[in-house]
N, C-alpha and C. Protein backbone atom coordinates (compact mmCIF):
# COMPACT_ATOMS: atom_id res chain seq x y z
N UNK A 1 83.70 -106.64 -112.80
CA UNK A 1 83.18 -107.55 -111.80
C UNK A 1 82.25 -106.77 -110.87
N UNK A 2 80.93 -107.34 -110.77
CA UNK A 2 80.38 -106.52 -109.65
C UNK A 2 79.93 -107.99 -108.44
N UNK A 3 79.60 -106.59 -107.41
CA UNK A 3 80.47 -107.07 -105.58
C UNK A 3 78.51 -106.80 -105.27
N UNK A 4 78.29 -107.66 -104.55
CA UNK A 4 77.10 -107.55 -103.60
C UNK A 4 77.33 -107.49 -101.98
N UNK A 5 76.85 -107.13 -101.60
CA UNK A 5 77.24 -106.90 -99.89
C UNK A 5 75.64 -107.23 -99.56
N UNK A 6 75.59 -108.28 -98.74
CA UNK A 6 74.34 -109.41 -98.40
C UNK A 6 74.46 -109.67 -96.69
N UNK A 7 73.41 -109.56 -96.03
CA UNK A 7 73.56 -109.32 -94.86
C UNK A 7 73.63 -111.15 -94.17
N UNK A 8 73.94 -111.46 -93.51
CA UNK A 8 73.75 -113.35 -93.10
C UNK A 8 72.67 -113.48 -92.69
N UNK A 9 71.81 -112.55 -92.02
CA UNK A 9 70.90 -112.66 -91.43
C UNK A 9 69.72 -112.95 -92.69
N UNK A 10 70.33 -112.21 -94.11
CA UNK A 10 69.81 -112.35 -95.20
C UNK A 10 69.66 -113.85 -96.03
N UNK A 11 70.76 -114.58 -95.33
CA UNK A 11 71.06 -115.83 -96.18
C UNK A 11 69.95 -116.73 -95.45
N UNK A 12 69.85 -116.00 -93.69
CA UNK A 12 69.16 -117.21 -92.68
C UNK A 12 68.14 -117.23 -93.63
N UNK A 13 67.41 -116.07 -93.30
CA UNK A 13 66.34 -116.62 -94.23
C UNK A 13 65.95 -116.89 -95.39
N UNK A 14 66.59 -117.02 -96.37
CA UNK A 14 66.36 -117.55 -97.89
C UNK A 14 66.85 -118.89 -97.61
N UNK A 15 67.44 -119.62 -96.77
CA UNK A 15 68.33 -120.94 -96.69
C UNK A 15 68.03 -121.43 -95.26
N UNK A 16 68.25 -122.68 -95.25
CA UNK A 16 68.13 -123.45 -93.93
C UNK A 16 69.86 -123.11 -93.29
N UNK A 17 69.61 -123.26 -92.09
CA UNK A 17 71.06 -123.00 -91.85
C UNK A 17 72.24 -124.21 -92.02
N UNK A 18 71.79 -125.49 -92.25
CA UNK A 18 72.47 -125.73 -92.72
C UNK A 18 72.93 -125.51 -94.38
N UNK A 19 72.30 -124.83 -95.17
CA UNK A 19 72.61 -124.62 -96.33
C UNK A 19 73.48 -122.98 -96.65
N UNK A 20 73.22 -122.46 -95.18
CA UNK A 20 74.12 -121.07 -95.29
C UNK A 20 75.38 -121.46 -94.14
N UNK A 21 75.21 -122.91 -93.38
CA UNK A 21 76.66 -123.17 -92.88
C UNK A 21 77.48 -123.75 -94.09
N UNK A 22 76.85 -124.17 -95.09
CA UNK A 22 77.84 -125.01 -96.43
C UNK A 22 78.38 -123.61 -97.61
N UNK A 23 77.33 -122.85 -97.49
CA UNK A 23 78.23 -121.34 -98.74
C UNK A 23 79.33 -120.98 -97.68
N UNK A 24 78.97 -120.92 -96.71
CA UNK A 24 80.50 -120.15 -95.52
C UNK A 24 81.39 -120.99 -95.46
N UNK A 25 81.42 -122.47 -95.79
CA UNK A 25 82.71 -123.23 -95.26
C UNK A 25 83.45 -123.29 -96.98
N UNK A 26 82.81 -122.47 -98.08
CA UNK A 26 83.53 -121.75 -99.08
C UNK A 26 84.78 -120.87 -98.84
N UNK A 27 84.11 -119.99 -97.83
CA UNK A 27 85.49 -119.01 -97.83
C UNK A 27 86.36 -119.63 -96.98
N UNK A 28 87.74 -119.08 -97.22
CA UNK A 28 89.23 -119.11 -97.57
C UNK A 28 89.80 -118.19 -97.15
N UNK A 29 90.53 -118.00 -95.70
CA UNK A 29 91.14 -116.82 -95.72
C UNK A 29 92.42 -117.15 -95.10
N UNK A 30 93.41 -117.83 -96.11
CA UNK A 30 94.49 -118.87 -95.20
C UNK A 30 95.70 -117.71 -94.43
N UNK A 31 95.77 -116.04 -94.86
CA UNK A 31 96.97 -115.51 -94.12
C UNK A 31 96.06 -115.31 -92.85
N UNK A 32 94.83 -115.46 -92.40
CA UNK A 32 94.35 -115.31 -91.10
C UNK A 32 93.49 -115.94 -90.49
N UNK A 33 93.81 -117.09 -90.10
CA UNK A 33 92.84 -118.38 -89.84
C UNK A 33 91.82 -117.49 -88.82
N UNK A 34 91.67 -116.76 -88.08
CA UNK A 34 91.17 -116.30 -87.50
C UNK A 34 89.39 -115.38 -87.97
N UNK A 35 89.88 -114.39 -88.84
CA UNK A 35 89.21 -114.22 -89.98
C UNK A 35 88.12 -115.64 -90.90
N UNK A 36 88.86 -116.56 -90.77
CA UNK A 36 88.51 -117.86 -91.82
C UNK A 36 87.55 -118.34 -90.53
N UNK A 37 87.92 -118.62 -89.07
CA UNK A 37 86.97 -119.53 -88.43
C UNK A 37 86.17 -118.35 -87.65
N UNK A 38 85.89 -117.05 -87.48
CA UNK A 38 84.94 -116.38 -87.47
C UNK A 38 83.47 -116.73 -88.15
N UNK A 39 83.58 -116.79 -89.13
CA UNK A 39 82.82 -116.81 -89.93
C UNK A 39 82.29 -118.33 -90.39
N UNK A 40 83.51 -119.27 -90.07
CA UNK A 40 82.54 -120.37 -90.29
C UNK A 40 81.91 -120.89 -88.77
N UNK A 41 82.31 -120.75 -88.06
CA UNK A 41 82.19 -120.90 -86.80
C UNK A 41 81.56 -120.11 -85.66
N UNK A 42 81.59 -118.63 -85.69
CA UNK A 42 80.49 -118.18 -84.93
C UNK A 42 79.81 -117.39 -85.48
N UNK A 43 79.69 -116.45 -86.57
CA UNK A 43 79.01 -115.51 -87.37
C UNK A 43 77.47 -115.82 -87.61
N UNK A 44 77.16 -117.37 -87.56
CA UNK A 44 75.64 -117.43 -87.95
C UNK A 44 74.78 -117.18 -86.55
N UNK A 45 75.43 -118.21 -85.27
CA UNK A 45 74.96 -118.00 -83.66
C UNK A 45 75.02 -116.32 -83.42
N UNK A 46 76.18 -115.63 -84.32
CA UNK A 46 75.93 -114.37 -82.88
C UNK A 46 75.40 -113.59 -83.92
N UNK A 47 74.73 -113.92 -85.28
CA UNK A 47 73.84 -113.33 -85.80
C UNK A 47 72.40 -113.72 -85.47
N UNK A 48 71.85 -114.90 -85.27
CA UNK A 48 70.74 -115.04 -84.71
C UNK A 48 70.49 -114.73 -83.15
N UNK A 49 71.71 -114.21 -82.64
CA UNK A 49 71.64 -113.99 -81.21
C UNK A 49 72.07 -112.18 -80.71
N UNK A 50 71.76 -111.87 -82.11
CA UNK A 50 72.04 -110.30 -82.06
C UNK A 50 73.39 -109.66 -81.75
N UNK A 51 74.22 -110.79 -81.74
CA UNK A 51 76.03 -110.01 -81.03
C UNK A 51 76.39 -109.20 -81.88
N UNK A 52 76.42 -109.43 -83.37
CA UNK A 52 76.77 -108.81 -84.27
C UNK A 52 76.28 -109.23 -85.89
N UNK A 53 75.94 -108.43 -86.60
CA UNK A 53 75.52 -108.45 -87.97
C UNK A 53 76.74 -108.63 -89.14
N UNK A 54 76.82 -109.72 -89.55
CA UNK A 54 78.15 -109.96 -90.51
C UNK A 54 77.01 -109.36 -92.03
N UNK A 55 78.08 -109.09 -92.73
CA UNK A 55 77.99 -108.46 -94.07
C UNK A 55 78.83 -109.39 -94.91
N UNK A 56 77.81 -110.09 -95.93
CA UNK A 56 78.93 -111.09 -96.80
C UNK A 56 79.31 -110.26 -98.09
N UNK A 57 80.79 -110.41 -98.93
CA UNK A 57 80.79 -109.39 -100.20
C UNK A 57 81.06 -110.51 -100.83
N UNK A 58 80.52 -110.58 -101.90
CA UNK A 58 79.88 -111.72 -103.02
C UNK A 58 80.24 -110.84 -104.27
N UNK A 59 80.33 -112.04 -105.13
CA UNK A 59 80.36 -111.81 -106.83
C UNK A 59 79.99 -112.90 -107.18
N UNK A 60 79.87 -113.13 -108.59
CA UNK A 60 79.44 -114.34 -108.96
C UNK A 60 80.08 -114.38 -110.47
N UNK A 61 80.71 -115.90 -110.07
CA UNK A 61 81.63 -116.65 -111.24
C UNK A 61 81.60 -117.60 -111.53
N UNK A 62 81.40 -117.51 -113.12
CA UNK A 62 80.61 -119.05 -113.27
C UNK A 62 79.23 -119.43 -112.91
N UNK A 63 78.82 -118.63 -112.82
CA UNK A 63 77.33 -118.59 -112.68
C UNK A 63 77.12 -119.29 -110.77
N UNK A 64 78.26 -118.59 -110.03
CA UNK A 64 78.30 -119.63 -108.55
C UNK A 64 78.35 -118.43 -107.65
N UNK A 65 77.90 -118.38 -107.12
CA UNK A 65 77.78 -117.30 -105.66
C UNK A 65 79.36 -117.69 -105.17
N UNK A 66 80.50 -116.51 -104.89
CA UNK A 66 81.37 -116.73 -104.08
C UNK A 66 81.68 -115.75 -103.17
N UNK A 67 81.93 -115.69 -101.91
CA UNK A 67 82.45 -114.89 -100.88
C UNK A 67 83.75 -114.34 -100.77
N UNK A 68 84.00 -113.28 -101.30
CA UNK A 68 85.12 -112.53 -101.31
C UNK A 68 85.60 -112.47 -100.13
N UNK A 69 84.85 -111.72 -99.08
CA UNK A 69 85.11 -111.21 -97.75
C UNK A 69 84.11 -110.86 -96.88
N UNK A 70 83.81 -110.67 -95.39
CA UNK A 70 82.98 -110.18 -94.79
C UNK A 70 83.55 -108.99 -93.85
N UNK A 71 82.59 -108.60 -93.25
CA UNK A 71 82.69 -107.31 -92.31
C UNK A 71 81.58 -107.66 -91.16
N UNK A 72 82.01 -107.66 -90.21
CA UNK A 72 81.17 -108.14 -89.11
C UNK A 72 80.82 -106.47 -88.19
N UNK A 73 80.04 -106.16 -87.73
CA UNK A 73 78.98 -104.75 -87.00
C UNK A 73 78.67 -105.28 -85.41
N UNK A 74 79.32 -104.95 -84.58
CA UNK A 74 78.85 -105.38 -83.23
C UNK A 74 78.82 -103.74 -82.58
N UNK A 75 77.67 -103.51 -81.30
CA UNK A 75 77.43 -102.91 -80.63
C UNK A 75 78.31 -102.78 -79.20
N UNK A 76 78.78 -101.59 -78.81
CA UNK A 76 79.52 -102.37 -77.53
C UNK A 76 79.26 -101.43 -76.21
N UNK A 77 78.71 -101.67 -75.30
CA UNK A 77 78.40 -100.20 -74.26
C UNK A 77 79.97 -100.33 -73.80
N UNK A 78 79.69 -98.89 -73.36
CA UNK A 78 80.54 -98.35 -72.16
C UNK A 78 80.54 -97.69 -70.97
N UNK A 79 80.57 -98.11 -69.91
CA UNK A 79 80.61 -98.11 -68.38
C UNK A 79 81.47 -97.19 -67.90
N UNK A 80 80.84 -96.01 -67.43
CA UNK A 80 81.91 -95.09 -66.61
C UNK A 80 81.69 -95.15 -65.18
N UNK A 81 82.85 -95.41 -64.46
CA UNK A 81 82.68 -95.36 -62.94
C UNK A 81 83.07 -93.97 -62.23
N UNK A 82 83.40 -93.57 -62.90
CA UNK A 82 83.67 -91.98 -63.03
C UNK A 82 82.74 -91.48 -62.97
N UNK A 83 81.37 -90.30 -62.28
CA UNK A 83 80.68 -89.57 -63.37
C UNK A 83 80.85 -88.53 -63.64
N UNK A 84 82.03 -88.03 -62.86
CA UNK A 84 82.29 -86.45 -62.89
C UNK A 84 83.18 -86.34 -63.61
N UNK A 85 83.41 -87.02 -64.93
CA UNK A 85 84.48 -87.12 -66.07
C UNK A 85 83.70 -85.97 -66.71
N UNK A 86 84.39 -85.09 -67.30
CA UNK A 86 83.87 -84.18 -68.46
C UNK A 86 84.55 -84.36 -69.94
N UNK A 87 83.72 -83.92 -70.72
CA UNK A 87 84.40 -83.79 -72.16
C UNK A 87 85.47 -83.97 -72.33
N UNK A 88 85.97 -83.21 -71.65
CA UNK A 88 87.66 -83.13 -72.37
C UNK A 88 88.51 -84.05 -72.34
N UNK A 89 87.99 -84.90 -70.73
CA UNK A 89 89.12 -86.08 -70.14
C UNK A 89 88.56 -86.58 -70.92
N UNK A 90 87.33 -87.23 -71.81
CA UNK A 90 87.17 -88.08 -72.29
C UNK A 90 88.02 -88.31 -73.33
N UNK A 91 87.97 -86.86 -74.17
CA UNK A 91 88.51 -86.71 -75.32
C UNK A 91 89.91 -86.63 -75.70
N UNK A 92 90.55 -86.30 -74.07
CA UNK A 92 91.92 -85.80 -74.55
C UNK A 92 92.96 -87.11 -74.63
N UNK A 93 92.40 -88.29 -74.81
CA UNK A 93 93.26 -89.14 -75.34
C UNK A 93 93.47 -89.76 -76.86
N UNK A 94 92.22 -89.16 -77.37
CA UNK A 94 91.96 -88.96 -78.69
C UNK A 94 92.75 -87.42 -79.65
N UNK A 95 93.23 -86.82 -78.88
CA UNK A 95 93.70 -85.59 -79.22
C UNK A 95 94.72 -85.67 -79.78
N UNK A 96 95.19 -84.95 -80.94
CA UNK A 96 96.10 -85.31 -81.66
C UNK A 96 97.19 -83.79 -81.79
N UNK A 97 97.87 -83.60 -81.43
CA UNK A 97 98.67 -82.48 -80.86
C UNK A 97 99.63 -82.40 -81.83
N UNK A 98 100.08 -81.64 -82.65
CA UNK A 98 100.71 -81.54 -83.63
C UNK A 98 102.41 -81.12 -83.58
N UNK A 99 103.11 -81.70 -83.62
CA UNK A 99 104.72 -81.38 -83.35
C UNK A 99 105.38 -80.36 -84.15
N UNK A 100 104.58 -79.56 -84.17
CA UNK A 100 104.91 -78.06 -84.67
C UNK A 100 104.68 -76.75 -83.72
N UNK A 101 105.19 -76.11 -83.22
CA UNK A 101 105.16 -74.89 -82.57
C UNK A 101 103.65 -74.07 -83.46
């Protein structure tokens, strides 16, 4: 089986959006409704609105385009009110300290 990974922003334009809101109300993701209404529901707006870039993974069966799964890419700043934080405080909650002498 081979897997395509297709960007939405890719579908906007080959398709009207209503014809890339009808391939998305394909997928199925019933252990996480959450996952399932992402994607039919805000993935095309906060792709034409730059929030984040969804990635569709496709195969095709039966000669039919189907959506396995997606992966959504968002940007996120971060605000320090701090500025005299250095390296280390940043880091040392990421630090992984090993329970061995």
């Amino acid at each position: 089986m081979t897997y395509h990974i297709v960007t939405l922003s890719n579908y906007l334009e080959q398709n009207t959006e209503e014809r890339t809101t009808e391939i998305l109300s394909s997928f199925s993701c019933p252990d996480n409704q959450d996952i399932e209404n992402f994607l039919k529901n805000n993935a095309v707006s906060f792709s034409k609105q730059g929030i984040a870039q969804t990635h569709l993974v496709s195969t095709l069966h039966n000669g039919e385009n189907i959506i396995l799964g997606y992966f959504a890419l968002t940007l996120k700043a971060f605000s320090f009110r701090d500025h005299r934080l250095s390296i280390n405080r940043l880091l040392s909650p990421l630090t992984i300290r090993s329970a061995m002498p």
